[in-house]
C-alpha atoms as a PDB file:
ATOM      1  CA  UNK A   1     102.447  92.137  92.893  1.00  0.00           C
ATOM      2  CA  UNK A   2     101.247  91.719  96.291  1.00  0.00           C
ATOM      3  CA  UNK A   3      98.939  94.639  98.252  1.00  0.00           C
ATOM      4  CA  UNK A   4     101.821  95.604 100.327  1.00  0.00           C
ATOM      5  CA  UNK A   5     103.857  96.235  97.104  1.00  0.00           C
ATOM      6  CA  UNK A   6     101.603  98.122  95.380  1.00  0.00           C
ATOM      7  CA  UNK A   7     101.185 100.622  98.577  1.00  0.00           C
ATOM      8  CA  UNK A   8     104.948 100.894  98.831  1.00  0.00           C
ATOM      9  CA  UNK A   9     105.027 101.812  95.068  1.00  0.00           C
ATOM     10  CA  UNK A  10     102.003 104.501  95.224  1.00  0.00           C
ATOM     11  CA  UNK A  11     103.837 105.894  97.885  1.00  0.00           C
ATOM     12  CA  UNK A  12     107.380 106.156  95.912  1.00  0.00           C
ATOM     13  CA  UNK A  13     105.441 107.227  93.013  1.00  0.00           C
ATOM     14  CA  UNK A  14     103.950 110.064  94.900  1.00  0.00           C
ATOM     15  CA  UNK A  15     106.811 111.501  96.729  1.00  0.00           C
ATOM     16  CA  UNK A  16     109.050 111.033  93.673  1.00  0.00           C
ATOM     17  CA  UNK A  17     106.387 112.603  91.131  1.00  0.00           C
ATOM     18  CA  UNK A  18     106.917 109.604  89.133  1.00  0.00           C
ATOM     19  CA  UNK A  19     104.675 109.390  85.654  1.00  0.00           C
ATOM     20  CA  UNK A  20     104.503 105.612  85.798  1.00  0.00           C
ATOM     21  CA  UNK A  21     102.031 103.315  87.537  1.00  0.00           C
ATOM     22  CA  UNK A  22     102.720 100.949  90.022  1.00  0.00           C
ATOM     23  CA  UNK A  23     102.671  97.609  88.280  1.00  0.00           C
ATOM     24  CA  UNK A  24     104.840  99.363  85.691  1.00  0.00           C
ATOM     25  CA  UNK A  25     107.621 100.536  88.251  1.00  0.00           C
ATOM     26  CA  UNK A  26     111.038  98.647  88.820  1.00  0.00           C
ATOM     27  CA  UNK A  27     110.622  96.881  92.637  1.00  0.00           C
ATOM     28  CA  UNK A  28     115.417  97.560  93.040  1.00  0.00           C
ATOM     29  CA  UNK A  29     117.151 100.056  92.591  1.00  0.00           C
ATOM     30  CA  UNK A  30     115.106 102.670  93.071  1.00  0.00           C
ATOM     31  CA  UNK A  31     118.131 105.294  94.365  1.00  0.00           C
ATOM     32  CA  UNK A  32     119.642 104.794  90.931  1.00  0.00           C
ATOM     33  CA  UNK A  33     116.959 104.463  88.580  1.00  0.00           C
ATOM     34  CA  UNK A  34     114.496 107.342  90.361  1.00  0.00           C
ATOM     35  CA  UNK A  35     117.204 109.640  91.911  1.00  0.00           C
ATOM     36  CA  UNK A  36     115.668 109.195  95.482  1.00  0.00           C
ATOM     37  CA  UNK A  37     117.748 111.259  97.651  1.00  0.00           C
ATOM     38  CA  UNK A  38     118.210 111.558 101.600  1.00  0.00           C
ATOM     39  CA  UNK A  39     115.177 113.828 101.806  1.00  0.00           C
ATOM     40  CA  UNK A  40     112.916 111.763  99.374  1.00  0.00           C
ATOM     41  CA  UNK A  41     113.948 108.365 101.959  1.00  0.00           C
ATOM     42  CA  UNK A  42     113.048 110.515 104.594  1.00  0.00           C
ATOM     43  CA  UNK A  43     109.872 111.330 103.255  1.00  0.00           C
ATOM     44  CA  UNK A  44     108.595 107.825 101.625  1.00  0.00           C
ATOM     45  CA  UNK A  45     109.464 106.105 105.042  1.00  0.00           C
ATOM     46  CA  UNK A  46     107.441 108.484 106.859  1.00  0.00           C
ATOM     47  CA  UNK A  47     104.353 107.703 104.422  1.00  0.00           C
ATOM     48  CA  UNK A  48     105.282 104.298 105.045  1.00  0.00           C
ATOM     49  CA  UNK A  49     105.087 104.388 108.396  1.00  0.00           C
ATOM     50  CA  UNK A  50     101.603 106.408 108.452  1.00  0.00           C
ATOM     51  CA  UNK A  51      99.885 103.841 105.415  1.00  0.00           C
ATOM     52  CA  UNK A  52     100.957 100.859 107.749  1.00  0.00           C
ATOM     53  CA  UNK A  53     100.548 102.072 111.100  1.00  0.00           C
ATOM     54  CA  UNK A  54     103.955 100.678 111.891  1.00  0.00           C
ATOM     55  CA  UNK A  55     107.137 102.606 113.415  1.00  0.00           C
ATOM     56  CA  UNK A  56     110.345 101.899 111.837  1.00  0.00           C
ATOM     57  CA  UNK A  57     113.172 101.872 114.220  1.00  0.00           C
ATOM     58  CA  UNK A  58     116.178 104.100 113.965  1.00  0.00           C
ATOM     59  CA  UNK A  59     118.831 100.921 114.044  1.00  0.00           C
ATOM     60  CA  UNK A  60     116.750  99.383 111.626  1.00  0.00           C
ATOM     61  CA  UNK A  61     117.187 102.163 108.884  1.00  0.00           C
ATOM     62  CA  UNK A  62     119.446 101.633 106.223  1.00  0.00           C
ATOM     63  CA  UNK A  63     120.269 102.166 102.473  1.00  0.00           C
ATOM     64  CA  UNK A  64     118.136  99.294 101.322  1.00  0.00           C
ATOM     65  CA  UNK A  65     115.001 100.266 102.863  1.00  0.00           C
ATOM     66  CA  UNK A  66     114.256 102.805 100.192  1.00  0.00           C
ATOM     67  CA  UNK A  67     116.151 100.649  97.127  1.00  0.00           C
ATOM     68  CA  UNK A  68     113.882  97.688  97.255  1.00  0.00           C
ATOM     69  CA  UNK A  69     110.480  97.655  97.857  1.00  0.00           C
ATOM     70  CA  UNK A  70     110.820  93.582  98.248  1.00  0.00           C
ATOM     71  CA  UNK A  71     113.119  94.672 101.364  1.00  0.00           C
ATOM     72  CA  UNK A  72     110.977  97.294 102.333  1.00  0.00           C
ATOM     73  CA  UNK A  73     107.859  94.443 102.245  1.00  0.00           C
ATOM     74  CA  UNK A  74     109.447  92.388 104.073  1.00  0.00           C
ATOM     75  CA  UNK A  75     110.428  94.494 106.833  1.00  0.00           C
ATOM     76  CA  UNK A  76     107.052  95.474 106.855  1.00  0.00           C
ATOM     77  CA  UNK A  77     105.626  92.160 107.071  1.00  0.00           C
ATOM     78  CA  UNK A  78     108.097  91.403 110.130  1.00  0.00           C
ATOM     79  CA  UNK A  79     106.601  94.145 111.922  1.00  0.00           C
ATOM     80  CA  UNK A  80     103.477  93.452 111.418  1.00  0.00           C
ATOM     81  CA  UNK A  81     103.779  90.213 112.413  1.00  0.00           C
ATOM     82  CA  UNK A  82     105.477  91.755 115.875  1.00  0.00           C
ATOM     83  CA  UNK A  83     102.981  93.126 117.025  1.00  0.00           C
ATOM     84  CA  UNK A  84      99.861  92.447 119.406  1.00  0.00           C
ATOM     85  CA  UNK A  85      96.821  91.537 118.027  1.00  0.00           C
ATOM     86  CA  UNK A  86      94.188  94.272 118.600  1.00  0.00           C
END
C-alpha cells in the first residue's frame, strides 16, 4: 500500500467511524461495502483536499472518486504532478 493510500484510507476510516485499520480496508467499492453516502463524499473529499493541499475541481467530481481509493490516488497524483514547484 503506497503513502497516498494509506492517507486516503485513515481519512475514510475516520469520517466513516470504521473499526478496521487501513491495511485491512477494501481499496473499491467503498459506497457499497461502507454505506458512504452524499454527505460522507462530501466530507472525505474535503479531508482530502486539506491532507494534500490540493483542490479538487467541481467537473472533476464524480461517483468514483469516493468508491476507489486507487482512483482517488491517482487523481491525486495527477494533481500533484500539476502543479508548480514551490
Amino acid at each position: 500500500m503506497t503513502n497516498i493510500e494509506e492517507k486516503i484510507k485513515s481519512i475514510v476510516i475516520r469520517v466513516m467511524k470504521l473499526d478496521v485499520e487501513p491495511s485491512a480496508m477494501d481499496s473499491e467499492n467503498l459506497i457499497d461495502k461502507y454505506g458512504v453516502t452524499s454527505v460522507d463524499a462530501l466530507e472525505i473529499l474535503i479531508f482530502v483536499e486539506s491532507e494534500f493541499d490540493i483542490i479538487i475541481d467541481d467537473e472533476d467530481l464524480n461517483q468514483s472518486m469516493v468508491d476507489s481509493c486507487s482512483y482517488l490516488e491517482n487523481y491525486i497524483i495527477k494533481i500533484k504532478e500539476s502543479l508548480p514547484e514551490s
